[in-house]
Protein backbone atom coordinates (compact mmCIF):
# COMPACT_ATOMS: atom_id res chain seq x y z
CA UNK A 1 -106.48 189.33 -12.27
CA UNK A 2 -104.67 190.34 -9.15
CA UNK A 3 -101.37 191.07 -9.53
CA UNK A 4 -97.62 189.39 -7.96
CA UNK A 5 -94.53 189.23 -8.26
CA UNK A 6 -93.29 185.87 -10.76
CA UNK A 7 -90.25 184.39 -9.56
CA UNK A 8 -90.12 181.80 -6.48
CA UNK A 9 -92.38 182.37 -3.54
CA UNK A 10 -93.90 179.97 -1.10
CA UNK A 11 -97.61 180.31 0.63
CA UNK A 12 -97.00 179.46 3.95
CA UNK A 13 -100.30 178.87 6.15
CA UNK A 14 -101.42 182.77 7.50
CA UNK A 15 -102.51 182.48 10.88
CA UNK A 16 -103.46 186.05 11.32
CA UNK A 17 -104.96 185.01 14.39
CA UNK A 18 -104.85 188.01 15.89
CA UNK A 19 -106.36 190.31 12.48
CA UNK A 20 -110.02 191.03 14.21
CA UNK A 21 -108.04 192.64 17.48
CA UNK A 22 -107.77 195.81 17.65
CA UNK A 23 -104.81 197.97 18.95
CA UNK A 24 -104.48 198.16 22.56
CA UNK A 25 -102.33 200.53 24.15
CA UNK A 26 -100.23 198.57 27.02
CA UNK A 27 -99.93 200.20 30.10
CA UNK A 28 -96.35 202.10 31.08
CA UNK A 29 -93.60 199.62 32.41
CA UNK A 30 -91.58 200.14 34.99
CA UNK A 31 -88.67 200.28 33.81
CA UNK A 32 -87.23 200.63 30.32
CA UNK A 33 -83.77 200.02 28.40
CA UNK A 34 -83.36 202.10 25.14
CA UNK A 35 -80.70 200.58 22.69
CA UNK A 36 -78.45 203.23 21.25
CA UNK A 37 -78.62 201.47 18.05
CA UNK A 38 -81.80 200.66 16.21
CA UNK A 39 -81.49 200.93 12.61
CA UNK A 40 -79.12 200.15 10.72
CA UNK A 41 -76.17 202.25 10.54
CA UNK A 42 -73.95 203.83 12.80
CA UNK A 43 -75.15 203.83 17.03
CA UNK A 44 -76.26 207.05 18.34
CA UNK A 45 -74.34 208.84 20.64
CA UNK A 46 -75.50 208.65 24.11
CA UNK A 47 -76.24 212.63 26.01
CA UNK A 48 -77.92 211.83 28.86
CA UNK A 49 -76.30 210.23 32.31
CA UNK A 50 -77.15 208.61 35.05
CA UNK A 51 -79.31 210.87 37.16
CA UNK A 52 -80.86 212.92 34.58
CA UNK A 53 -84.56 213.19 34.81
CA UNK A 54 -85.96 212.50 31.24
CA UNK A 55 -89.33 213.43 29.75
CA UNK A 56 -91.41 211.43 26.96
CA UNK A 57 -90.01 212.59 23.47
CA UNK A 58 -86.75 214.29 24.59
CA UNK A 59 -83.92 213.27 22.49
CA UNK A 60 -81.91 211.27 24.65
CA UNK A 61 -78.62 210.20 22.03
CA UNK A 62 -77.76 211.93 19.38
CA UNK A 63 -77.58 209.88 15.30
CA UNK A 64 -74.15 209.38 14.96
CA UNK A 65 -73.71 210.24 11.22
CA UNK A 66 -75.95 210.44 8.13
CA UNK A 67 -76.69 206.78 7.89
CA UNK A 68 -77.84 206.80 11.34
CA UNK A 69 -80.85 207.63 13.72
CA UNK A 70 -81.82 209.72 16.99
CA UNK A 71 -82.86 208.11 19.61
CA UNK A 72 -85.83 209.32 21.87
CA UNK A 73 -87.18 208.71 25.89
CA UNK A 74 -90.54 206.85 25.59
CA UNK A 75 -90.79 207.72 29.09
CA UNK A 76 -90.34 210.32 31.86
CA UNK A 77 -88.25 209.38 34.96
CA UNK A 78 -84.68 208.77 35.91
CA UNK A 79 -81.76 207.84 33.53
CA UNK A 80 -80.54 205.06 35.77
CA UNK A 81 -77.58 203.91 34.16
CA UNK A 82 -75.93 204.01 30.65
CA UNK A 83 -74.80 200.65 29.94
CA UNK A 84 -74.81 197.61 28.30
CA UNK A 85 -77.42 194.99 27.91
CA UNK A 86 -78.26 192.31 25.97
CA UNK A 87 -81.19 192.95 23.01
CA UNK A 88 -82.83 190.88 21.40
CA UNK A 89 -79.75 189.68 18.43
CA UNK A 90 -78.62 188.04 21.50
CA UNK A 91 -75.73 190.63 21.57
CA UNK A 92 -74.70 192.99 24.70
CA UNK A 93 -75.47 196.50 23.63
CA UNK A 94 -75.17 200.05 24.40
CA UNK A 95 -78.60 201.34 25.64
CA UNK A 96 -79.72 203.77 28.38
CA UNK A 97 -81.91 202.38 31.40
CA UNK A 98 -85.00 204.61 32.60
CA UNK A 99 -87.05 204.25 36.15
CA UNK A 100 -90.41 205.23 34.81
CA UNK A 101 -92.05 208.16 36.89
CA UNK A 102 -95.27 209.26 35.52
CA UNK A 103 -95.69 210.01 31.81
CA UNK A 104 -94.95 213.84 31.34
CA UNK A 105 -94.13 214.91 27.62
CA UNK A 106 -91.78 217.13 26.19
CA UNK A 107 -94.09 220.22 25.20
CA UNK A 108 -93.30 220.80 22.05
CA UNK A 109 -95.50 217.14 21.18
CA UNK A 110 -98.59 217.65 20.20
CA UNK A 111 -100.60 215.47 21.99
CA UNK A 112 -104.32 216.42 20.68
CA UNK A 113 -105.69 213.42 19.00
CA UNK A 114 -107.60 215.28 15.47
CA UNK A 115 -106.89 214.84 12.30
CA UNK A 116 -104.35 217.14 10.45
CA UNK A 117 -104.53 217.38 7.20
CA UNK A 118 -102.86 220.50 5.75
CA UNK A 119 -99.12 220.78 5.86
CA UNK A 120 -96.54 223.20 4.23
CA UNK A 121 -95.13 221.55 1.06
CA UNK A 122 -91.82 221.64 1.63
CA UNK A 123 -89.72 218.76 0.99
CA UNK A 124 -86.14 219.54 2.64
CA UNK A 125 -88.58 220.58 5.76
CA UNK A 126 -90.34 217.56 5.93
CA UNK A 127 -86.94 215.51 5.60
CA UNK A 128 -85.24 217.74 8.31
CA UNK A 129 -88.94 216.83 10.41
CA UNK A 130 -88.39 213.26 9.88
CA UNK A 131 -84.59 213.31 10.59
CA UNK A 132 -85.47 214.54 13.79
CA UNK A 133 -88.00 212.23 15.12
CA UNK A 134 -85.50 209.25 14.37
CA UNK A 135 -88.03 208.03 11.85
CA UNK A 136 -86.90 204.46 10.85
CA UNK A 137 -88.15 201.54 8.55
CA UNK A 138 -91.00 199.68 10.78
CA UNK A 139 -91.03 196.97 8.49
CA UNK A 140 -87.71 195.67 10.03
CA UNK A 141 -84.98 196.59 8.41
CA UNK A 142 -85.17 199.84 10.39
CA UNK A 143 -83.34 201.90 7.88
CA UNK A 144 -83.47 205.43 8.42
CA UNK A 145 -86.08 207.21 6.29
CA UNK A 146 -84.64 210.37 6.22
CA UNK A 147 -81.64 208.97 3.89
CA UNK A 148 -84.45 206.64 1.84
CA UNK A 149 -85.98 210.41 0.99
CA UNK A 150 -82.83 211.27 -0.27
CA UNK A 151 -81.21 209.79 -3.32
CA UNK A 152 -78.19 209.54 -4.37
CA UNK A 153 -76.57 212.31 -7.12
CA UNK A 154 -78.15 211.57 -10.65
CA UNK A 155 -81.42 209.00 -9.12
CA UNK A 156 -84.58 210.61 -8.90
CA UNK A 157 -87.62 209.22 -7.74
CA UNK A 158 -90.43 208.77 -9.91
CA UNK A 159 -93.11 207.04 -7.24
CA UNK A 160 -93.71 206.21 -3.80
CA UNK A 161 -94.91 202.26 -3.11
CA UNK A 162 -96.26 201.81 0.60
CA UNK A 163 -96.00 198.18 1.64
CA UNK A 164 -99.09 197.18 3.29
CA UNK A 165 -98.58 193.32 2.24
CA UNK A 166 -97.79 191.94 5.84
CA UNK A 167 -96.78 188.69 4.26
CA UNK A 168 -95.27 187.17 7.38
CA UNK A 169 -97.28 184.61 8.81
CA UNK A 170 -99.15 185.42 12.11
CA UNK A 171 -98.06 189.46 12.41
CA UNK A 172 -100.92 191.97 12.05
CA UNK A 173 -99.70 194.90 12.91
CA UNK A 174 -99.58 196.60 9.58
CA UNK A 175 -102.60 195.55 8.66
CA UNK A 176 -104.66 197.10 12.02
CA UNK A 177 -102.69 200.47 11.13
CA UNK A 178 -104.43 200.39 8.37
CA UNK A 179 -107.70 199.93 9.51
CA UNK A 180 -107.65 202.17 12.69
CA UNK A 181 -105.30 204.78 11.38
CA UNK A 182 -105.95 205.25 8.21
CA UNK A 183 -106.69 208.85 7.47
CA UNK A 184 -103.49 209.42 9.52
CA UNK A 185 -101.33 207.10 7.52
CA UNK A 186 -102.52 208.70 3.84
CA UNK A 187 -101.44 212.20 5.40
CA UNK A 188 -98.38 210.47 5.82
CA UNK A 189 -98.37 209.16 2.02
CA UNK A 190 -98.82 212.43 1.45
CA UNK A 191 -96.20 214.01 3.34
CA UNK A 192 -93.86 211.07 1.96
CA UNK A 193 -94.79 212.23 -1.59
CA UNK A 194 -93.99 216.01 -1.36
CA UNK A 195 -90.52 215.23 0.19
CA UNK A 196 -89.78 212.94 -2.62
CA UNK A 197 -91.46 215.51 -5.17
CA UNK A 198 -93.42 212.55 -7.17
CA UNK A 199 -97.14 212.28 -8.22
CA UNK A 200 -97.39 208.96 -7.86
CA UNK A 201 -97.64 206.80 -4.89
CA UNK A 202 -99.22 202.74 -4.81
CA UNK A 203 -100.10 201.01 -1.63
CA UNK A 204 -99.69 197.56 -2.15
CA UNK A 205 -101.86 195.20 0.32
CA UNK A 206 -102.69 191.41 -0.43
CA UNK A 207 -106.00 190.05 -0.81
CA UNK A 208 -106.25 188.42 2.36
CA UNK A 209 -106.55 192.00 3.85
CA UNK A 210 -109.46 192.92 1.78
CA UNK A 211 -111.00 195.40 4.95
CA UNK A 212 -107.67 197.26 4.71
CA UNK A 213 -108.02 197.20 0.68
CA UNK A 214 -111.97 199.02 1.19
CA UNK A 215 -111.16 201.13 3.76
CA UNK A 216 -108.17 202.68 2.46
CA UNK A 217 -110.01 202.87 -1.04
CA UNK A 218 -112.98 204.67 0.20
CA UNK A 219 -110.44 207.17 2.01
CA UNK A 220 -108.67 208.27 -0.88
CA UNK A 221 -112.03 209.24 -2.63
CA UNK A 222 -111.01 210.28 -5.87
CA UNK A 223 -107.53 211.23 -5.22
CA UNK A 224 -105.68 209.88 -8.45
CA UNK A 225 -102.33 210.61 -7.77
CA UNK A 226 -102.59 207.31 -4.61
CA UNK A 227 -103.69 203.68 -5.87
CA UNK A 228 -104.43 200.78 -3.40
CA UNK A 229 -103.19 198.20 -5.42
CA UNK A 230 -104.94 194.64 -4.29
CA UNK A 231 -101.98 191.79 -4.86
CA UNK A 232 -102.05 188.02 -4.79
CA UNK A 233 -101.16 185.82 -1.66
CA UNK A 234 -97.60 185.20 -1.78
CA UNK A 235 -94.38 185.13 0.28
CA UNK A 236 -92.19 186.70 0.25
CA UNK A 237 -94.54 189.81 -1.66
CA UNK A 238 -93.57 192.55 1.35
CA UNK A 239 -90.18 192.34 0.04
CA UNK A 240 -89.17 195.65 -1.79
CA UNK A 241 -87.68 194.40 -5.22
CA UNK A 242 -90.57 191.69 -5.32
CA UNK A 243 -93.42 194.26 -4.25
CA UNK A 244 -91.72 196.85 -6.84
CA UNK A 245 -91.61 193.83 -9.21
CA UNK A 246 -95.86 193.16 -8.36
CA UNK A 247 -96.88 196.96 -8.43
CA UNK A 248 -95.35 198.21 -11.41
CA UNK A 249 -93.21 195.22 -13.31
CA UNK A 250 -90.15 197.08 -13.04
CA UNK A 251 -86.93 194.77 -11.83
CA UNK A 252 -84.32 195.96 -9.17
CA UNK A 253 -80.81 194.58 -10.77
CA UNK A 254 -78.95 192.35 -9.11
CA UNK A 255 -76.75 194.56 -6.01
CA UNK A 256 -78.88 197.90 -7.17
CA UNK A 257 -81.62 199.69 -4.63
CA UNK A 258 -85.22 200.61 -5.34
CA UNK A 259 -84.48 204.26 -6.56
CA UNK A 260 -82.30 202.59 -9.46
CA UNK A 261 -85.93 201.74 -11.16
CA UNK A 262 -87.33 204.87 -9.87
CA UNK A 263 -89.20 203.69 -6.52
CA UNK A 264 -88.88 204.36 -3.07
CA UNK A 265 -90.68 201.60 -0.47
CA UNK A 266 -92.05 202.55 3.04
CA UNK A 267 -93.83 200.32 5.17
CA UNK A 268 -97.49 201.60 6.12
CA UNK A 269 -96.08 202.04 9.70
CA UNK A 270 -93.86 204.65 8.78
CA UNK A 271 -96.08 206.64 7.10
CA UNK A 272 -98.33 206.92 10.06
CA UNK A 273 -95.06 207.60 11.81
CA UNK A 274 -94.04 210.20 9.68
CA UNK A 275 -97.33 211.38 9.89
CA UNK A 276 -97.03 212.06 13.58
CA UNK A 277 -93.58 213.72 13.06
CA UNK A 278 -94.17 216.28 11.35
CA UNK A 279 -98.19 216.85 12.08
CA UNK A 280 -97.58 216.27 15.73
CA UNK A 281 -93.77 216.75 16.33
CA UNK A 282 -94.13 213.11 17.57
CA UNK A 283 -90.63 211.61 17.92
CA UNK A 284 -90.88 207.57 16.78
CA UNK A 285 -91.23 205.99 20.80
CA UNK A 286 -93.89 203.62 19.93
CA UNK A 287 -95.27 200.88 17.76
CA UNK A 288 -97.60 198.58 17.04
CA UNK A 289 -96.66 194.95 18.23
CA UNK A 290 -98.24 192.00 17.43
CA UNK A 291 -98.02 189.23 20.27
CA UNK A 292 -99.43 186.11 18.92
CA UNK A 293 -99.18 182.30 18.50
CA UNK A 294 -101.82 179.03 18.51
CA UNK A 295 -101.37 178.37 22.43
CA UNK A 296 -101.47 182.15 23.36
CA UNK A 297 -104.66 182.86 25.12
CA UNK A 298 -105.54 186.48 24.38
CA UNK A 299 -103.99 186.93 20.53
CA UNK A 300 -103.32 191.12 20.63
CA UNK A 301 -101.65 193.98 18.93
CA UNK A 302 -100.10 196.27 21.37
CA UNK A 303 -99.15 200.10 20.92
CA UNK A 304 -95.94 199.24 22.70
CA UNK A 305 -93.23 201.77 23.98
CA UNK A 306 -89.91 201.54 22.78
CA UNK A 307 -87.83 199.98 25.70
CA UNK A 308 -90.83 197.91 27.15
CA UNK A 309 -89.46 194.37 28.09
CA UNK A 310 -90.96 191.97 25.97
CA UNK A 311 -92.49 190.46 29.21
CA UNK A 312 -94.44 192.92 29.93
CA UNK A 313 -96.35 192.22 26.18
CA UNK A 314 -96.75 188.49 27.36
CA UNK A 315 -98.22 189.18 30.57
CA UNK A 316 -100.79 191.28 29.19
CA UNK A 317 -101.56 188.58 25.85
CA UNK A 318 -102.10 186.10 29.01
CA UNK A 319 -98.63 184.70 29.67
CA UNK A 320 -96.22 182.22 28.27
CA UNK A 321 -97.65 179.03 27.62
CA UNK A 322 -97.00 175.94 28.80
CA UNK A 323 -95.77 174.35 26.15
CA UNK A 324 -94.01 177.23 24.33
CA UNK A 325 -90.68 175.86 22.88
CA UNK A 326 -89.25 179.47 21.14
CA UNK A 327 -90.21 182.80 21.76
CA UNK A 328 -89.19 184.86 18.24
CA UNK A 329 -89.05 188.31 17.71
CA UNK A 330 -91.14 189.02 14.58
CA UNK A 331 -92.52 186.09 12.24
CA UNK A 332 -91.59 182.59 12.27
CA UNK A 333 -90.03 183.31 8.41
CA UNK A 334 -87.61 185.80 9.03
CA UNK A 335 -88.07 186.39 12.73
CA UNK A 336 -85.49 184.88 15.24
CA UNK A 337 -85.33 183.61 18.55
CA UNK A 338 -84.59 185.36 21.54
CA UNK A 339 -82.89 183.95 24.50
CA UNK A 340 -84.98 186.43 27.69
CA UNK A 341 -88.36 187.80 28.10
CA UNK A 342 -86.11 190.95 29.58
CA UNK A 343 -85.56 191.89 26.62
CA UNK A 344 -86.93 195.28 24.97
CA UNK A 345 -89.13 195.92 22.35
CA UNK A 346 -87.44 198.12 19.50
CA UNK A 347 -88.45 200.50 16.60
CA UNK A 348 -87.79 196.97 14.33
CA UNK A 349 -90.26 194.66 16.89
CA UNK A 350 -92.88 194.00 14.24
CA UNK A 351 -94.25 191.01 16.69
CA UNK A 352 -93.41 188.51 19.57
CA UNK A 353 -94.31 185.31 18.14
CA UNK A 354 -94.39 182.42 20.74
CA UNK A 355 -94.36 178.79 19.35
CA UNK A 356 -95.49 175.09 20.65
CA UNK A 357 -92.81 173.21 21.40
CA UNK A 358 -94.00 170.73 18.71
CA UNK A 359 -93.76 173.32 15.82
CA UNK A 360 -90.39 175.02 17.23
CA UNK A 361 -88.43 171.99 17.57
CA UNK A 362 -85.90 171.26 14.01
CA UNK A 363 -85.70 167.94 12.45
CA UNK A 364 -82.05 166.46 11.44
CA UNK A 365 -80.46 167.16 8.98
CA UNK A 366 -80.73 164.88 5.98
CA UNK A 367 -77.94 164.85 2.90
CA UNK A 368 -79.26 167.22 0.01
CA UNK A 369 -80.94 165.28 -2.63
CA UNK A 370 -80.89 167.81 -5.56
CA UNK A 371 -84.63 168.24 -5.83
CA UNK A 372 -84.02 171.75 -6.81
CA UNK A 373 -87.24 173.03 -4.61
CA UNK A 374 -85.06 175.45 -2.91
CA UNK A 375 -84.50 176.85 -5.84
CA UNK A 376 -87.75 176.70 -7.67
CA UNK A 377 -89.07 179.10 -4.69
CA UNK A 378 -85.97 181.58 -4.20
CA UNK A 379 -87.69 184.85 -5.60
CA UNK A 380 -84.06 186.79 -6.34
CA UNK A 381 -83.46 183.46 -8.29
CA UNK A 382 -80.40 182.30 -6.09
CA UNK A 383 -79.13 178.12 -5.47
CA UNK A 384 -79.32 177.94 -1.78
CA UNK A 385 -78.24 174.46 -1.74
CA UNK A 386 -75.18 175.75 -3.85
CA UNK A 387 -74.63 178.96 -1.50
CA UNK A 388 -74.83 176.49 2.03
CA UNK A 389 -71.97 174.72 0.59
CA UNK A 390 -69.67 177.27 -0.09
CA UNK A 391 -70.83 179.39 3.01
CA UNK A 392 -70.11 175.91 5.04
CA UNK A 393 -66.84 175.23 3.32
CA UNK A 394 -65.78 179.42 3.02
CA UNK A 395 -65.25 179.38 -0.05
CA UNK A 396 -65.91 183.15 -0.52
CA UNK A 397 -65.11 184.08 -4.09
CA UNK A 398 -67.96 181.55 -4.80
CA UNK A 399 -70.31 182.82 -2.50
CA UNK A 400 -69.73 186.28 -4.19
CA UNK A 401 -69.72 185.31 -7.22
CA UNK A 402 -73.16 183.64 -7.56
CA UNK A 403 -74.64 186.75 -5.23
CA UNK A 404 -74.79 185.85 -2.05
CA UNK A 405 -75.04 189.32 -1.47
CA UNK A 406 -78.57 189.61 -2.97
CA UNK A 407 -80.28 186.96 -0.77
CA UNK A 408 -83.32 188.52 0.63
CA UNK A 409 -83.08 185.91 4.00
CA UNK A 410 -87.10 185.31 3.52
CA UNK A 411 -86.39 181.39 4.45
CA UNK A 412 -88.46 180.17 1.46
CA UNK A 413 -85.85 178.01 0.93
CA UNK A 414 -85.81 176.49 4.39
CA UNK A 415 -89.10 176.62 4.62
CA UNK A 416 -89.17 174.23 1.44
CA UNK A 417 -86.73 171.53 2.06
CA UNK A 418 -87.85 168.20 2.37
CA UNK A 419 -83.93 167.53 3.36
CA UNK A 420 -84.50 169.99 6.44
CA UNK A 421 -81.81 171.69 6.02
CA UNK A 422 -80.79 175.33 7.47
CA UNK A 423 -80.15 176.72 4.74
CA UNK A 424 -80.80 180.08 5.64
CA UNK A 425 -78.70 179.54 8.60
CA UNK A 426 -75.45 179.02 6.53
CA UNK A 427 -76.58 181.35 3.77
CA UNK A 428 -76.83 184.51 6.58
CA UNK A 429 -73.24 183.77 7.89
CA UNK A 430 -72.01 183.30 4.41
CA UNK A 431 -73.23 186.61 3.57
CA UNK A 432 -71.81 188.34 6.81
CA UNK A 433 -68.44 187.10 6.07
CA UNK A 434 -68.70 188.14 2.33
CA UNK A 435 -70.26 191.38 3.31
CA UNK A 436 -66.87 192.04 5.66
CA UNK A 437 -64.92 191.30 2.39
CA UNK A 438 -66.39 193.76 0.27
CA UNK A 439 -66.43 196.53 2.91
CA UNK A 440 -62.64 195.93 3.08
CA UNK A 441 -61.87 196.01 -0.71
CA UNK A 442 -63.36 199.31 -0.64
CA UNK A 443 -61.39 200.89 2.16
């Protein structure tokens, strides 16, 4: 019996449309803008100026603490400007705009495509690798590896789980990793592994990937310290405490992080990242995009530069559609909406997801009528209609008190109202607010 997490979840309809394509890599833009800040944590500190002349994989700002990440060029030219420009929260930020000139790599990257397997087993020297290459979360909540490989005083790991679920409908990314990079990406495993000095690692993919689930199987050969683990169909499944919950029945407590049960997660992205960082001393300036959605004509997954306007992805999956009513930046669950094409792509752009005005258009909102569904499918086992009303009236000791704090944001909830109401919505400023209340009460 394939395994899953128990509480909540929804099954939202897949359409992977875009599963049997695989990765091309999109030709250089002309231009690029490189946020300062993308991962969570503090921004990275700008050191280049306007003028400069940048090559591919030369560290271009600096991570601005220990929670934080460097940032790299994913292209050779001229630093035009260092300014600020809006991404794609919506929000003006700090990034540094590059006139593409060529492609010529720092050369220190190794840019010879072979497999390499062997590596010295060093853990603090893989970490310091890692660090260096600005190695985020590709999932998309971008947080910087280097400080997930290092736990806090008195946690120690006991196992690595790689999420290869790609629950989110529509994105295939992950799952084409998989597929076309897979020797690379269990070198990665392993490199994950020896920096986190455990003997145990899990790869969780769902069924509906069961190419991934074969391929990776017949690629570890024998290797009994890595499991592909073959999971259920469910959303929200790629989230860590509910994958954690599905791989190993072990539950994250309530305002507590993986490590407190023992496991670190990284997304199958990273590992193939972290794979080139320290194999190739590859710097993280590209990723796999998805650009999908039921009127796009050519379905694709892009290896994308960071800093590529997300135009440039449409053009080449065929153009915008005429009847596109929201373009979102990952998957129509968790993704969000973004207001210009001009926009870049990121080390967090999982997908561009463009929707039919028919299907991206909300219905009004109708009075709750206590059906409980919203609750019924909340997997951290949360009352959304309970939280919406004390986010909407700010009543904040509520909010904190029935853990706010620990809403994942999946949108099951949402997703499942027959009431349509944005729940979510209400719920994510609820938990900003709440968020800036604890912060204080610690300083």
């Amino acid at each position: 019996m394939l395994k899953t997490f128990k509480l909540g979840g929804v099954h939202p309809a897949e359409n992977k449309l875009s599963a049997n394509k695989a990765i091309d890599v999109l030709d250089l833009p002309k231009s690029v803008f490189i946020p300062v800040a993308q991962h969570i944590g503090a921004p990275a500190q700008a050191l280049v100026k306007k003028g400069d002349q940048v090559k591919v994989g030369q560290l271009i700002a600096k991570s601005g603490g220990f929670v934080s990440a460097n940032i790299h060029s994913s292209v050779s030219g001229t630093v035009s400007k260092v300014d600020l420009a809006q991404d794609s929260s919506g929000y003006p930020k700090q990034g540094i705009f590059i006139t593409v000139e060529g492609d010529e790599w720092e050369e220190s990257v190794d840019k010879n495509q072979d497999l390499k397997k062997d590596f010295e087993k060093d853990s603090k020297k893989i970490i310091e690798k890692i660090n260096a290459a600005g190695i985020v979360g590709l999932g998309g909540a971008t947080f910087p590896t280097h400080v997930k490989l290092t736990p806090p005083q008195g946690m120690e790991a006991e196992m690595l789980i790689i999420n290869g679920v790609e629950c989110e409908p529509y994105l295939t990314s992950d799952h084409r990793v998989m597929l076309e990079k897979g020797e690379e990406t269990l070198v990665g495993v392993r490199l994950l592994m020896t920096a986190l000095n455990v003997q145990k690692a899990y790869i969780g993919i769902e069924n509906n990937k069961k190419d991934a689930i074969d391929h990776l199987s017949k690629l570890i050969d024998g290797d009994s310290t890595i499991k592909v683990v073959p999971l259920k169909v469910k959303y929200p499944q790629g989230g860590e405490k509910q994958l954690i919950k599905a791989v190993t029945g072990r539950e994250v407590p309530s305002g507590a992080l993986p490590i407190a049960v023992g496991a670190v997660v990284s997304n199958v992205g990273t590992a193939f990242a972290v794979y080139e960082a320290v194999q190739k001393n590859k710097p993280l300036i590209e990723r796999v995009v998805t650009v999908t959605g039921k009127s796009v004509e050519k379905p694709s997954n892009f290896m994308v530069r960071v800093g590529t306007p997300v135009q440039d992805l449409i053009d080449a999956a065929g153009g915008l559609p005429e009847d596109t009513g929201k373009v979102i930046s990952g998957g129509p669950m968790m993704g969000k909406a973004i207001a210009s094409m001009d926009v870049p792509v990121t080390k967090g752009t999982s997908g561009i997801l463009i929707l039919p005005e028919e299907e991206a258009k909300r219905e009004k909102m109708q009075n709750c009528i206590r059906c409980s569904r919203c609750v019924s499918v909340c997997p951290m086992g949360l009352e959304p209609y309970y939280l919406m009303t004390v986010s909407d009236k700010q009543i904040w000791d509520k909010a904190e008190k029935n853990q706010i704090m620990d809403c994942i944001e999946c949108g099951s909830c949402s997703y499942t109202c027959p009431a349509d109401r944005p729940l979510l919505d209400y719920i994510r400023l609820g938990k900003g607010k709440v968020g800036q209340i604890l912060r204080s009460r610690k300083k």
